[in-house]
N, C-alpha and C. Protein backbone atom coordinates (compact mmCIF):
# COMPACT_ATOMS: atom_id res chain seq x y z
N UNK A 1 137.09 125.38 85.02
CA UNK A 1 136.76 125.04 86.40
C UNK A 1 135.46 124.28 86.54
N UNK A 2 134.67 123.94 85.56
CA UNK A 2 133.61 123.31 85.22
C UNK A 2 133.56 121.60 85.51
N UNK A 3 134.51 121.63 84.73
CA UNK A 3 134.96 119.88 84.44
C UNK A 3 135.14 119.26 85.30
N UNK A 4 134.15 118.30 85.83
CA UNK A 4 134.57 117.52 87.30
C UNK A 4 135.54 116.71 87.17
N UNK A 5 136.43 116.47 88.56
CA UNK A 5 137.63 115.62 88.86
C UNK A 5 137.04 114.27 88.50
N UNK A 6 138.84 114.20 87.35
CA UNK A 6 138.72 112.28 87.06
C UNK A 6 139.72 111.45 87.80
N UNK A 7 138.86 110.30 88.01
CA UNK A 7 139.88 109.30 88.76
C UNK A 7 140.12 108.43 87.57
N UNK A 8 141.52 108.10 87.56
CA UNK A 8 142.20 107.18 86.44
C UNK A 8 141.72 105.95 87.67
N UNK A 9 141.81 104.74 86.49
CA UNK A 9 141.94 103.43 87.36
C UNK A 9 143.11 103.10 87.86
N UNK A 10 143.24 101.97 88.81
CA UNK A 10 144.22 102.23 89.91
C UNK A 10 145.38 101.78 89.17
N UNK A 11 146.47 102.13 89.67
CA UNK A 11 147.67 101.77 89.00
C UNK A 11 148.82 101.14 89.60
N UNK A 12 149.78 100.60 88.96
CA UNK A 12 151.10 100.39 89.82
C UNK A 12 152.22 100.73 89.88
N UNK A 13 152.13 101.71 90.51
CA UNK A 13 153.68 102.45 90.86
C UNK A 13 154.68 101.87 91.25
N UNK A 14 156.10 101.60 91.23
CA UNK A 14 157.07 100.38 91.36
C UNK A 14 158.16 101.73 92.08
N UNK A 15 158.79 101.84 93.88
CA UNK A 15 159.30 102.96 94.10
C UNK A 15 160.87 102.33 94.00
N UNK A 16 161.73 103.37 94.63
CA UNK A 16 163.25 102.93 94.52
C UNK A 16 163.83 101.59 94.64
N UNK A 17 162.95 100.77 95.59
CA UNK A 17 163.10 99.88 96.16
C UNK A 17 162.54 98.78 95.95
N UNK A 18 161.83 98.86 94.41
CA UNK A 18 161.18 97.85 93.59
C UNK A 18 159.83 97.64 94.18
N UNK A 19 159.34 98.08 94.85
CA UNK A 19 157.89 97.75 95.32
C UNK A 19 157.01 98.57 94.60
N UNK A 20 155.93 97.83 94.29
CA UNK A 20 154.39 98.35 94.12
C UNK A 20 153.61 98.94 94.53
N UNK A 21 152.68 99.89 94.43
CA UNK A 21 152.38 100.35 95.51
C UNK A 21 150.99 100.98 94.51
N UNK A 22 149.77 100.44 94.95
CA UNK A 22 148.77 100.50 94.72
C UNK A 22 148.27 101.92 94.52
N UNK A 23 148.10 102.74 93.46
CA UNK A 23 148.01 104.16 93.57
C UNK A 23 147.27 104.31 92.33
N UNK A 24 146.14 105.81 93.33
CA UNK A 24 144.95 106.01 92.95
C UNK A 24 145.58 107.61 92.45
N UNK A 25 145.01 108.20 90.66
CA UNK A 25 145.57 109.06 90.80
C UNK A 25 144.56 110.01 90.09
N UNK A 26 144.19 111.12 90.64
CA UNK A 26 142.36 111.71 90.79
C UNK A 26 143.33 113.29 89.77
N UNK A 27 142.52 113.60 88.75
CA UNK A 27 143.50 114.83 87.84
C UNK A 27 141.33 115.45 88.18
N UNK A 28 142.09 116.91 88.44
CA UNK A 28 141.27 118.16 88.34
C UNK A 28 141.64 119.43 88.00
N UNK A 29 140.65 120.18 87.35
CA UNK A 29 141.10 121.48 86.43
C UNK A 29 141.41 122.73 88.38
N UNK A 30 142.36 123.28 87.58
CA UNK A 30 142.28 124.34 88.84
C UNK A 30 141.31 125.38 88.41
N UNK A 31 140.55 125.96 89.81
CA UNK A 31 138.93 126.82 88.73
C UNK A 31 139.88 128.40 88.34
N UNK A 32 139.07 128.60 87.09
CA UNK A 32 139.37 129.77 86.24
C UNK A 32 140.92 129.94 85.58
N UNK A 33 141.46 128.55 85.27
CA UNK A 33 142.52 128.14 84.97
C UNK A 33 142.80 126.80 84.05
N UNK A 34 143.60 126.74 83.03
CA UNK A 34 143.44 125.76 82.14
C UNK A 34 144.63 124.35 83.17
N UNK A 35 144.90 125.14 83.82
CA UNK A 35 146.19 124.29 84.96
C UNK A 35 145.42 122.52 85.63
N UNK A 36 146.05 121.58 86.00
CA UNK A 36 145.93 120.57 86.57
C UNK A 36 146.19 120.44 87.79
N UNK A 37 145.37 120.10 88.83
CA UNK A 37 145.78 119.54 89.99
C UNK A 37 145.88 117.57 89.89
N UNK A 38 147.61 117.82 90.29
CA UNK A 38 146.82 115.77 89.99
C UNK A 38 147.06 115.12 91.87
N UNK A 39 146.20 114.57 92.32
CA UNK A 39 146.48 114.08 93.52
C UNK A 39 146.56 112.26 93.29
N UNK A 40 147.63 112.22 93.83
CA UNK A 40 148.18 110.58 93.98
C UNK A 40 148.36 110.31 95.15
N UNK A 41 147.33 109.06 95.24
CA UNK A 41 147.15 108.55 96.58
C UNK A 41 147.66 106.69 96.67
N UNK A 42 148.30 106.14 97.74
CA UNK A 42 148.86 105.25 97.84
C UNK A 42 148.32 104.59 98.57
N UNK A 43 147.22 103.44 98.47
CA UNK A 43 146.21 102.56 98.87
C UNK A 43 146.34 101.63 98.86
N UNK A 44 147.57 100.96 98.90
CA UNK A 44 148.34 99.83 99.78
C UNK A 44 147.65 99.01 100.69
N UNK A 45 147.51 99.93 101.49
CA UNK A 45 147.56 99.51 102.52
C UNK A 45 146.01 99.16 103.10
N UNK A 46 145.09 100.37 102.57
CA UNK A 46 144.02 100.33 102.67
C UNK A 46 143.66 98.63 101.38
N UNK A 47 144.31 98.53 100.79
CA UNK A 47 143.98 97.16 99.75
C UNK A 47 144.20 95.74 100.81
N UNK A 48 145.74 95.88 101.30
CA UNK A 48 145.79 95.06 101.79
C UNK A 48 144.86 94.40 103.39
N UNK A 49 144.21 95.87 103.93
CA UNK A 49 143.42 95.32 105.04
C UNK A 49 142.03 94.63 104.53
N UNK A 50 141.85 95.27 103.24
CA UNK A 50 140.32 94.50 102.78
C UNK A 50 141.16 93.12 102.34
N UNK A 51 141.88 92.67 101.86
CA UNK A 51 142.22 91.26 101.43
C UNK A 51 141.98 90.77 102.41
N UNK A 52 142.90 91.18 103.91
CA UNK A 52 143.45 90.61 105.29
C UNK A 52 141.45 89.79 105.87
N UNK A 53 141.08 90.55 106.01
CA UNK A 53 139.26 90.48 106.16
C UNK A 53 138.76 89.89 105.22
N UNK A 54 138.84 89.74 104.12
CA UNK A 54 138.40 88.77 103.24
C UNK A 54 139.22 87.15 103.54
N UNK A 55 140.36 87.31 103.65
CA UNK A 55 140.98 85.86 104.26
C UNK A 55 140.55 85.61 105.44
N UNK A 56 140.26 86.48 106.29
CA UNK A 56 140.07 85.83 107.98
C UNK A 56 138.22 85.29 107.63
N UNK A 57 137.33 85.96 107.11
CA UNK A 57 136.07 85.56 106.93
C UNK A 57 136.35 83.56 106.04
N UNK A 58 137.53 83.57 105.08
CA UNK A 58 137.23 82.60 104.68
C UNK A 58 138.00 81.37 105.48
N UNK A 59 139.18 81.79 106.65
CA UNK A 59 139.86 80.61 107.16
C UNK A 59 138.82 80.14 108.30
N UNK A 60 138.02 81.53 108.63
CA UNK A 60 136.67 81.43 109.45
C UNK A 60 135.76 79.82 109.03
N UNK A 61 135.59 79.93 107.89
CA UNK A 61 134.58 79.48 107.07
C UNK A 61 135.32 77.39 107.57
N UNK A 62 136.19 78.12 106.65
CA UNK A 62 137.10 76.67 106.90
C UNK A 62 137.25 76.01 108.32
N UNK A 63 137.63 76.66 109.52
CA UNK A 63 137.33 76.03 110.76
C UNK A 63 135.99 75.42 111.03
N UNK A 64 135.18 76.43 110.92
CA UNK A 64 133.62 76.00 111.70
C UNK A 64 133.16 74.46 110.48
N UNK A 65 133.79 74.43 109.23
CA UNK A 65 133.19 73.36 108.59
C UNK A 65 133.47 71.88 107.94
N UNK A 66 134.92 72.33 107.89
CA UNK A 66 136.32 71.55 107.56
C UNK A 66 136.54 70.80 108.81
N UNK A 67 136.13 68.95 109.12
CA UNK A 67 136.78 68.53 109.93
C UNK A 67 137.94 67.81 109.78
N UNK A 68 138.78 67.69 108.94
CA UNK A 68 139.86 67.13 108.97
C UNK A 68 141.11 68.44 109.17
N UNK A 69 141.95 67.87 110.01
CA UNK A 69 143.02 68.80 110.15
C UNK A 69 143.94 69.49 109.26
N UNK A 70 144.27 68.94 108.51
CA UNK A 70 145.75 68.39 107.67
C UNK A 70 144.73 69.32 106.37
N UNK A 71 143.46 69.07 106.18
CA UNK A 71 142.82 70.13 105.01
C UNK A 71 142.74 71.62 104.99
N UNK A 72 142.46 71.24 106.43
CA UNK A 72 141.84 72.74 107.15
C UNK A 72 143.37 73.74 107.13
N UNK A 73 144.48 73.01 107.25
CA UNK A 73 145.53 74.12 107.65
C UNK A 73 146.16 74.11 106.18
N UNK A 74 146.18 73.30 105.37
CA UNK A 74 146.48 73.29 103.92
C UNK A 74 145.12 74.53 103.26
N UNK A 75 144.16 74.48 103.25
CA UNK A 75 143.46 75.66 102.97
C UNK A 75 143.79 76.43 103.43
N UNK A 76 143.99 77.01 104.47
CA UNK A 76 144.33 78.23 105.68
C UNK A 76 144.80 78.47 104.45
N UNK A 77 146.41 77.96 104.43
CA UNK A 77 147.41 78.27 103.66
C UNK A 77 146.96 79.15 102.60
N UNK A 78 145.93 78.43 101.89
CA UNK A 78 145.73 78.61 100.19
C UNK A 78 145.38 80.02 100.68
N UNK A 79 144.34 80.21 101.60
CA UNK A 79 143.83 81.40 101.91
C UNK A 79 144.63 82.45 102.41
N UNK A 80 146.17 82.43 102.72
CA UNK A 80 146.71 83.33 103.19
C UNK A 80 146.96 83.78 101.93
N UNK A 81 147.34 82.86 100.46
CA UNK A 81 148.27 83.04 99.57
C UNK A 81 147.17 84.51 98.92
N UNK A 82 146.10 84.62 99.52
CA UNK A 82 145.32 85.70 98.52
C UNK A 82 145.75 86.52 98.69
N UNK A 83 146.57 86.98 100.05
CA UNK A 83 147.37 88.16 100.32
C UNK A 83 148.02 88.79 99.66
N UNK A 84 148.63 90.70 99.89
CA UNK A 84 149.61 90.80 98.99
C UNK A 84 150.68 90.26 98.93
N UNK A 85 151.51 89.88 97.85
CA UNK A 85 152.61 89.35 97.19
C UNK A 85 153.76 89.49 98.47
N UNK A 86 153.82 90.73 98.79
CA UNK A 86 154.71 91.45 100.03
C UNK A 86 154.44 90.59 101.34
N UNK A 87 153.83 89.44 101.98
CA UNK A 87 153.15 89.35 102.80
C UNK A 87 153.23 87.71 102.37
N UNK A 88 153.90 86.83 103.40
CA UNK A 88 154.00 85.76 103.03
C UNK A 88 153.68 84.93 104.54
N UNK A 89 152.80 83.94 104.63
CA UNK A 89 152.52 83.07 106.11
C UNK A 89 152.61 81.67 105.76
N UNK A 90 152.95 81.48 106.96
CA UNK A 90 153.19 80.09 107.28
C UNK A 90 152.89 79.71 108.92
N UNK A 91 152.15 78.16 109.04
CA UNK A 91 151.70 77.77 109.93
C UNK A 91 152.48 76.49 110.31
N UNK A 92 153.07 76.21 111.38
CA UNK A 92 153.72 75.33 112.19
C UNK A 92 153.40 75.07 113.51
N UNK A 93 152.72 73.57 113.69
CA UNK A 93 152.48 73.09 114.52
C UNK A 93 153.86 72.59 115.45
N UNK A 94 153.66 72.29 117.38
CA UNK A 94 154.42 71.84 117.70
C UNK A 94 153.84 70.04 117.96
N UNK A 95 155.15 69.58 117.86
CA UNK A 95 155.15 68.11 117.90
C UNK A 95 155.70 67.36 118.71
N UNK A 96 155.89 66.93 119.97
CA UNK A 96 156.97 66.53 120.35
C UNK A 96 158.50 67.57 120.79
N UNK A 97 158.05 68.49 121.27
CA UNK A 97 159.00 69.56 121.53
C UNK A 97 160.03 70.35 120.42
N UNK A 98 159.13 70.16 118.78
CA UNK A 98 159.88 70.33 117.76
C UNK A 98 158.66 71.21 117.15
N UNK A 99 159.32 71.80 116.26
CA UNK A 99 158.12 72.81 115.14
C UNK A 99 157.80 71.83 113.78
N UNK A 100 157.25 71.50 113.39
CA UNK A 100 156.52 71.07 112.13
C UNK A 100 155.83 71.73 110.96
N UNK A 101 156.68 72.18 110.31
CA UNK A 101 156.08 73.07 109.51
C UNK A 101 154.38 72.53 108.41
N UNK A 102 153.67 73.10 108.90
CA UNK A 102 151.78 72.85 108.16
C UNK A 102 151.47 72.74 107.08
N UNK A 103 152.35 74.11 106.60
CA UNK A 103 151.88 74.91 105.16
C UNK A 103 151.95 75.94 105.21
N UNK A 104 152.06 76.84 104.06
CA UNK A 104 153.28 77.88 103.89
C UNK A 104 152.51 78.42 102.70
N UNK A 105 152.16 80.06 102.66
CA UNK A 105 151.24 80.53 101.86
C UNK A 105 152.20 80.57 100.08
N UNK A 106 153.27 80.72 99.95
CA UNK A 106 154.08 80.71 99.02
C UNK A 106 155.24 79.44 98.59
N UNK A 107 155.00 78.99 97.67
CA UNK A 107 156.02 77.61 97.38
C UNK A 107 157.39 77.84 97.34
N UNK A 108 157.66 79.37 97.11
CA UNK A 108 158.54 79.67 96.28
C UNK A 108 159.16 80.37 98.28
N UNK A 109 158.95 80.34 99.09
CA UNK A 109 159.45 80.65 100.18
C UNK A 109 159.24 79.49 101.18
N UNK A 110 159.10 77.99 100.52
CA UNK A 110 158.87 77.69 101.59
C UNK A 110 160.65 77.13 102.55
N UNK A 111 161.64 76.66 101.42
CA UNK A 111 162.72 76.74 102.07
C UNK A 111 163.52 77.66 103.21
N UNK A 112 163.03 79.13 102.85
CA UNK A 112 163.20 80.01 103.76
C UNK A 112 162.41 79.77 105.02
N UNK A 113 161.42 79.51 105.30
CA UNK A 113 160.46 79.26 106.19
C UNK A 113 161.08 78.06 106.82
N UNK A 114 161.34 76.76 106.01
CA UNK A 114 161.95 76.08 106.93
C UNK A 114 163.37 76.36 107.73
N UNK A 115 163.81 76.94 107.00
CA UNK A 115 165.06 77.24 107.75
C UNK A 115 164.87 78.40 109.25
N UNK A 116 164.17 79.12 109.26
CA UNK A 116 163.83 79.99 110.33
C UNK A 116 162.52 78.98 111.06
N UNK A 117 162.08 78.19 111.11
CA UNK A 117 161.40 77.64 111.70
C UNK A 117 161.90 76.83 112.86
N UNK A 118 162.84 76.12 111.96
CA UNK A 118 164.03 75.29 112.53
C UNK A 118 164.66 76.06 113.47
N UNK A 119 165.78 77.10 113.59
CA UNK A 119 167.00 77.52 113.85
C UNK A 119 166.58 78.70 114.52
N UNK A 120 165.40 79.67 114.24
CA UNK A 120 165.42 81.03 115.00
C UNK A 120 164.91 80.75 116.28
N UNK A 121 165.07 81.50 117.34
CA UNK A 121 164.64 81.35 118.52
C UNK A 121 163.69 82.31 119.06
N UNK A 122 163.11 83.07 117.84
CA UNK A 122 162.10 83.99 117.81
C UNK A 122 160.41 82.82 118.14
N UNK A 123 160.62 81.92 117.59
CA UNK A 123 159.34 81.19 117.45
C UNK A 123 159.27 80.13 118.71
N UNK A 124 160.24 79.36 119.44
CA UNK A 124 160.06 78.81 120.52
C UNK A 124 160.12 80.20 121.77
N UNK A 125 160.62 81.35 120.87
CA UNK A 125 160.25 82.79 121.89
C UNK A 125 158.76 82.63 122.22
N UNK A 126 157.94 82.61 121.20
CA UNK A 126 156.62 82.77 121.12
C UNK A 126 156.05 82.13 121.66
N UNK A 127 156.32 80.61 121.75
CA UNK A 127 155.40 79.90 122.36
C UNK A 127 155.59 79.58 124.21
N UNK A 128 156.88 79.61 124.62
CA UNK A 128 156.91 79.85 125.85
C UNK A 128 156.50 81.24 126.05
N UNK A 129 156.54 82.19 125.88
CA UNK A 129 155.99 83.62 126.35
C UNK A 129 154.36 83.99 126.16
N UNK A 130 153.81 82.80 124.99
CA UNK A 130 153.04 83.06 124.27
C UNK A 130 152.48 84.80 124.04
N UNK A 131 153.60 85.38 123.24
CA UNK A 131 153.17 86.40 123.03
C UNK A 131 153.79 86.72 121.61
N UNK A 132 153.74 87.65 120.83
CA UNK A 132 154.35 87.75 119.86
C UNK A 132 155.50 88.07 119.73
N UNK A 133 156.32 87.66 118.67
CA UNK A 133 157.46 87.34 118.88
C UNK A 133 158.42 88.61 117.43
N UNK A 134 159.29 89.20 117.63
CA UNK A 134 159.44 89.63 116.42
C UNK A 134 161.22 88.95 115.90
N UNK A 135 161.49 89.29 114.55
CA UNK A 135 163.25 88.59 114.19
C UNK A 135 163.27 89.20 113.13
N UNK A 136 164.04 90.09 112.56
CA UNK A 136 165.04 90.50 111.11
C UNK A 136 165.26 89.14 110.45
N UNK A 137 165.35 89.32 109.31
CA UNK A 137 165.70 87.68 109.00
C UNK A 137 166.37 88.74 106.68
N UNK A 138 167.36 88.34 107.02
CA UNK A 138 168.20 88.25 105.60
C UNK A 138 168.23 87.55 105.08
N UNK A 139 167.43 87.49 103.37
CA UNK A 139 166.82 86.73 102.46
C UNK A 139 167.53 87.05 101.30
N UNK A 140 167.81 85.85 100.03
CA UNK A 140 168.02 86.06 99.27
C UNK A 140 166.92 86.24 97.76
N UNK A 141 167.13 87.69 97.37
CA UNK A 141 166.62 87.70 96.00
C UNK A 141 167.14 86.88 94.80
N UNK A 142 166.14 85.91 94.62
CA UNK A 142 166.70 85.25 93.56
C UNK A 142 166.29 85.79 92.28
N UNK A 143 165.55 86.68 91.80
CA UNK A 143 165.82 87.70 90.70
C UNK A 143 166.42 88.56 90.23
N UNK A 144 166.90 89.42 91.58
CA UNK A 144 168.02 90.21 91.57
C UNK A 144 169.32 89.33 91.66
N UNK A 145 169.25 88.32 92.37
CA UNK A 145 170.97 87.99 92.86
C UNK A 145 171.19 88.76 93.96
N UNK A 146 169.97 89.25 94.76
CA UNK A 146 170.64 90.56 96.04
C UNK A 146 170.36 89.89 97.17
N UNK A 147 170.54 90.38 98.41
CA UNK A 147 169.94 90.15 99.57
C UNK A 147 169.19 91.25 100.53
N UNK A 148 168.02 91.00 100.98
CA UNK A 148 167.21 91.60 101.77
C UNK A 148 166.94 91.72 102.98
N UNK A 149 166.46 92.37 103.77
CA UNK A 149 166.20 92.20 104.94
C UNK A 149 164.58 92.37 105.11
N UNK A 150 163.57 91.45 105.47
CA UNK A 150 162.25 91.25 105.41
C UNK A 150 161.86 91.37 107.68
N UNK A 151 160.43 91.80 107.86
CA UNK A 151 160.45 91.71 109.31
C UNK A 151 159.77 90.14 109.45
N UNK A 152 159.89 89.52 110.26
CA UNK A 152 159.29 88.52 110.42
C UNK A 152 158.65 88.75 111.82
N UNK A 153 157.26 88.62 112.01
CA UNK A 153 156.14 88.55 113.26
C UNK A 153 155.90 87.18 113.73
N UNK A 154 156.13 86.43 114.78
CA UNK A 154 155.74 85.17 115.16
C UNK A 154 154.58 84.85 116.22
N UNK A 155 153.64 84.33 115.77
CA UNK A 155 152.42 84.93 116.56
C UNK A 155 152.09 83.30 117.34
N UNK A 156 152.00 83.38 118.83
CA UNK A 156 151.77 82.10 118.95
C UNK A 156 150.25 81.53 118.98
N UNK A 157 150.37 79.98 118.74
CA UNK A 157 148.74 80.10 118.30
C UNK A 157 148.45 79.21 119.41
N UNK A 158 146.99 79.77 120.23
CA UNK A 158 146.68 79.39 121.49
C UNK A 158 145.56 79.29 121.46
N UNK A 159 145.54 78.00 122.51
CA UNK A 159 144.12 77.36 122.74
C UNK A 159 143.70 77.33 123.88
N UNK A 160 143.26 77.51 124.86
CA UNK A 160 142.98 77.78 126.09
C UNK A 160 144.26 78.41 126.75
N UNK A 161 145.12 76.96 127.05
CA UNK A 161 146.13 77.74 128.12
C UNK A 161 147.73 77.20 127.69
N UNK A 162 147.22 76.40 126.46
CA UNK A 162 148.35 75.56 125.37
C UNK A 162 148.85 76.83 124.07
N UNK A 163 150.27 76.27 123.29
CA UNK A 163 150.61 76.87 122.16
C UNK A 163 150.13 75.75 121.33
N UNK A 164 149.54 75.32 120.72
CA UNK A 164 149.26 74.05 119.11
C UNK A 164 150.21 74.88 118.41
N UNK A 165 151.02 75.85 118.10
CA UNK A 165 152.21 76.32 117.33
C UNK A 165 152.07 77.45 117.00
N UNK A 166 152.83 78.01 115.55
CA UNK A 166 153.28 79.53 115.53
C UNK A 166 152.40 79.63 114.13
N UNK A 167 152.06 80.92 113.94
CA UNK A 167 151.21 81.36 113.03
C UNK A 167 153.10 82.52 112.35
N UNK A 168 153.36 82.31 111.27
CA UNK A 168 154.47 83.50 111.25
C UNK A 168 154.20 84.41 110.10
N UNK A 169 154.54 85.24 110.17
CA UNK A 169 154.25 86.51 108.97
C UNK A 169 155.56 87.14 108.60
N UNK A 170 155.50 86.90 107.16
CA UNK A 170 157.20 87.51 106.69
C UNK A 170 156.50 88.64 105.83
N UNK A 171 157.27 89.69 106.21
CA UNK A 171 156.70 90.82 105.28
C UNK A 171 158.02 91.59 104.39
N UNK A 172 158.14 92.16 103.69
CA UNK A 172 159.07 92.90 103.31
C UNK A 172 158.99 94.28 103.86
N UNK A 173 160.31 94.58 104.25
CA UNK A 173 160.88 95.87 104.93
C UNK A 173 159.98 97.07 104.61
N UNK A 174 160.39 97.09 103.47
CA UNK A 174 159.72 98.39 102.92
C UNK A 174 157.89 98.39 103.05
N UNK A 175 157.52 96.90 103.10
CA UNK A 175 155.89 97.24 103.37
C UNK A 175 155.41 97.27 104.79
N UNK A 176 154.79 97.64 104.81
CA UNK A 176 153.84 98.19 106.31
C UNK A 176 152.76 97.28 106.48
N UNK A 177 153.25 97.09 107.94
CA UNK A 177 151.72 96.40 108.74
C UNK A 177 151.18 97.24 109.87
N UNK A 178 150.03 97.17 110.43
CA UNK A 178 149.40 97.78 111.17
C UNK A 178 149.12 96.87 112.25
N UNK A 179 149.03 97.73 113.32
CA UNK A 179 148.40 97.18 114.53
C UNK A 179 147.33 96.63 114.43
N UNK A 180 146.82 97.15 113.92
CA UNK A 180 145.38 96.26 113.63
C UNK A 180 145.86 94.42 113.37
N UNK A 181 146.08 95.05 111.88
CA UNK A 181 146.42 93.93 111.12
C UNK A 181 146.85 92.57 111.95
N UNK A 182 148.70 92.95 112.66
CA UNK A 182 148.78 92.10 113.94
C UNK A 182 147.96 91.31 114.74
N UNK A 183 146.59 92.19 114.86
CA UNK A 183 145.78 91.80 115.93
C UNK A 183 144.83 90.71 115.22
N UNK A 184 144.31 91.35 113.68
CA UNK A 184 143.54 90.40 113.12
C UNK A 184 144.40 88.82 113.02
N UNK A 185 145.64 89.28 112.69
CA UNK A 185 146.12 87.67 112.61
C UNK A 185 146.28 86.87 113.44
N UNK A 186 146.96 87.67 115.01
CA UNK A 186 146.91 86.93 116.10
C UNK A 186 145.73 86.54 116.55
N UNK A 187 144.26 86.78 116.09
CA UNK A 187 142.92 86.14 116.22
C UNK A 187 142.96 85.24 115.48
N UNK A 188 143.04 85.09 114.22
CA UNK A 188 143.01 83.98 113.26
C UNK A 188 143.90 82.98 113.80
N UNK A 189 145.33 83.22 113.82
CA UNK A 189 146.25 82.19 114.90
C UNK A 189 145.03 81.57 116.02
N UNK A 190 144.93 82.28 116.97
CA UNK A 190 144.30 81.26 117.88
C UNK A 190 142.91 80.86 117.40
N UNK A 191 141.98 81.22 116.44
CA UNK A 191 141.09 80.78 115.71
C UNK A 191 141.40 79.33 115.34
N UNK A 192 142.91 79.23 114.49
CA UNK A 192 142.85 77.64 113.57
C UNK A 192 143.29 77.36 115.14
N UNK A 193 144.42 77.47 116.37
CA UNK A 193 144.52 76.54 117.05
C UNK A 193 143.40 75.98 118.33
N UNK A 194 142.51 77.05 118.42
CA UNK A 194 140.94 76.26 118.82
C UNK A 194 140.44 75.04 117.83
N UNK A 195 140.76 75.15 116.46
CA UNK A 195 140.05 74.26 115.25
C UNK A 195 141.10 73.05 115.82
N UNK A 196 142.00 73.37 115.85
CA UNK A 196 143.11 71.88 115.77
C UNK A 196 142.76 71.27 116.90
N UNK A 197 142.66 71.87 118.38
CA UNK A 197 142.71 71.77 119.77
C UNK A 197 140.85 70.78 120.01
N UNK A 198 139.70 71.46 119.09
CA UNK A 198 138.49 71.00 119.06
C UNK A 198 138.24 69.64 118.55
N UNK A 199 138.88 69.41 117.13
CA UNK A 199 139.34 68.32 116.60
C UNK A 199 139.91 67.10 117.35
N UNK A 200 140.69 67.23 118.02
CA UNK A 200 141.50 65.95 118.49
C UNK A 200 140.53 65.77 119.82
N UNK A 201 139.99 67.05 120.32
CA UNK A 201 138.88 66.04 121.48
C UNK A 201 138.16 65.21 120.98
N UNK A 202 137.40 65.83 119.66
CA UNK A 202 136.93 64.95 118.79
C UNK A 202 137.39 63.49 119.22
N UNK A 203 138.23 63.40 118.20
CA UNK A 203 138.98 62.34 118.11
C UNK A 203 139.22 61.31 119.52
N UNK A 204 139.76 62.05 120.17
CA UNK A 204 139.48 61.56 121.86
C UNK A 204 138.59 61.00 122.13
């Protein structure tokens, strides 16, 4: 009962459903007993809000200093891609009463993205309501050969009293977002579309 509790370094647990899941796993003696207590803790989530804050400080960075457009939302991008793996964004401007897809935190999703950009009515949901928008959307695993069902969040991105377009977040089913989280992104959304909206007065 002497021996203070060890924390192993963090690990990756992979559950029924093929996901990862960031886990902390702390082994202690039970006192006056040669027995183990092991506690495993699943810090997911707590991982993914420090990434989420580490990307919004740097797309931050990129607005206030980055004046070209077309860089600024191509970085965004790069900066979403730091996210977890589970957690995929993409930014689409409107053009002419059409969506334009920006840039897309994953290469390997960006066909999916165009296709729901195009065709769902979750994202012209968003920008006439300007509010957030939610859609199921069935994806194919191209490792498995399976198909999925991922949530997709469509956040519209607003500049005074305009949409400049949709900020969207594809997550997988099985991972969790938070209210928070939502909220941090729907700030960052209207963050880059103040940057885009500031810019072209510029330009003006």
């Amino acid at each position: 009962g002497t021996v203070p509790p060890r924390t192993l370094s963090l690990v990756g647990l992979v559950d029924a459903e093929g996901m990862v899941h960031d886990t902390r796993i702390t082994l202690s003696f039970i006192p006056d007993s040669y027995q183990l207590a092991v506690s495993i803790t699943d810090e997911t989530g707590k991982n993914q809000s420090e990434r989420l804050l580490a990307v919004a400080n740097g797309v931050i960075q990129l607005i206030i200093y980055e004046d070209d457009t077309d860089i600024l939302l191509s970085a965004a991008c790069t900066e979403f891609s730091r996210l977890d793996r589970y957690y995929v964004v993409s930014i689409a401007l409107c053009r002419d009463r059409h969506l334009i897809t920006a840039g897309v935190s994953s290469e390997a999703f960006r066909e999916t993205n165009e296709m729901f950009v195009s065709t769902s009515s979750a994202t012209y949901e968003a920008i006439s309501s300007k509010m957030v928008s939610y859609s199921p959307l069935t994806v194919e695993n191209a490792e498995t050969g399976t198909t999925e069902e991922i949530d997709v969040f469509v956040l519209p991105m607003i500049a005074g009293d305009q949409a400049e377009g949709v900020l969207s977040v594809y997550i997988r089913s099985s991972a969790t977002v938070t209210e928070q989280e939502l909220t941090t992104l729907q700030a960052l959304a209207n963050d880059i579309a103040y940057g885009i909206w500031s810019r072209r007065l510029e330009e003006q």
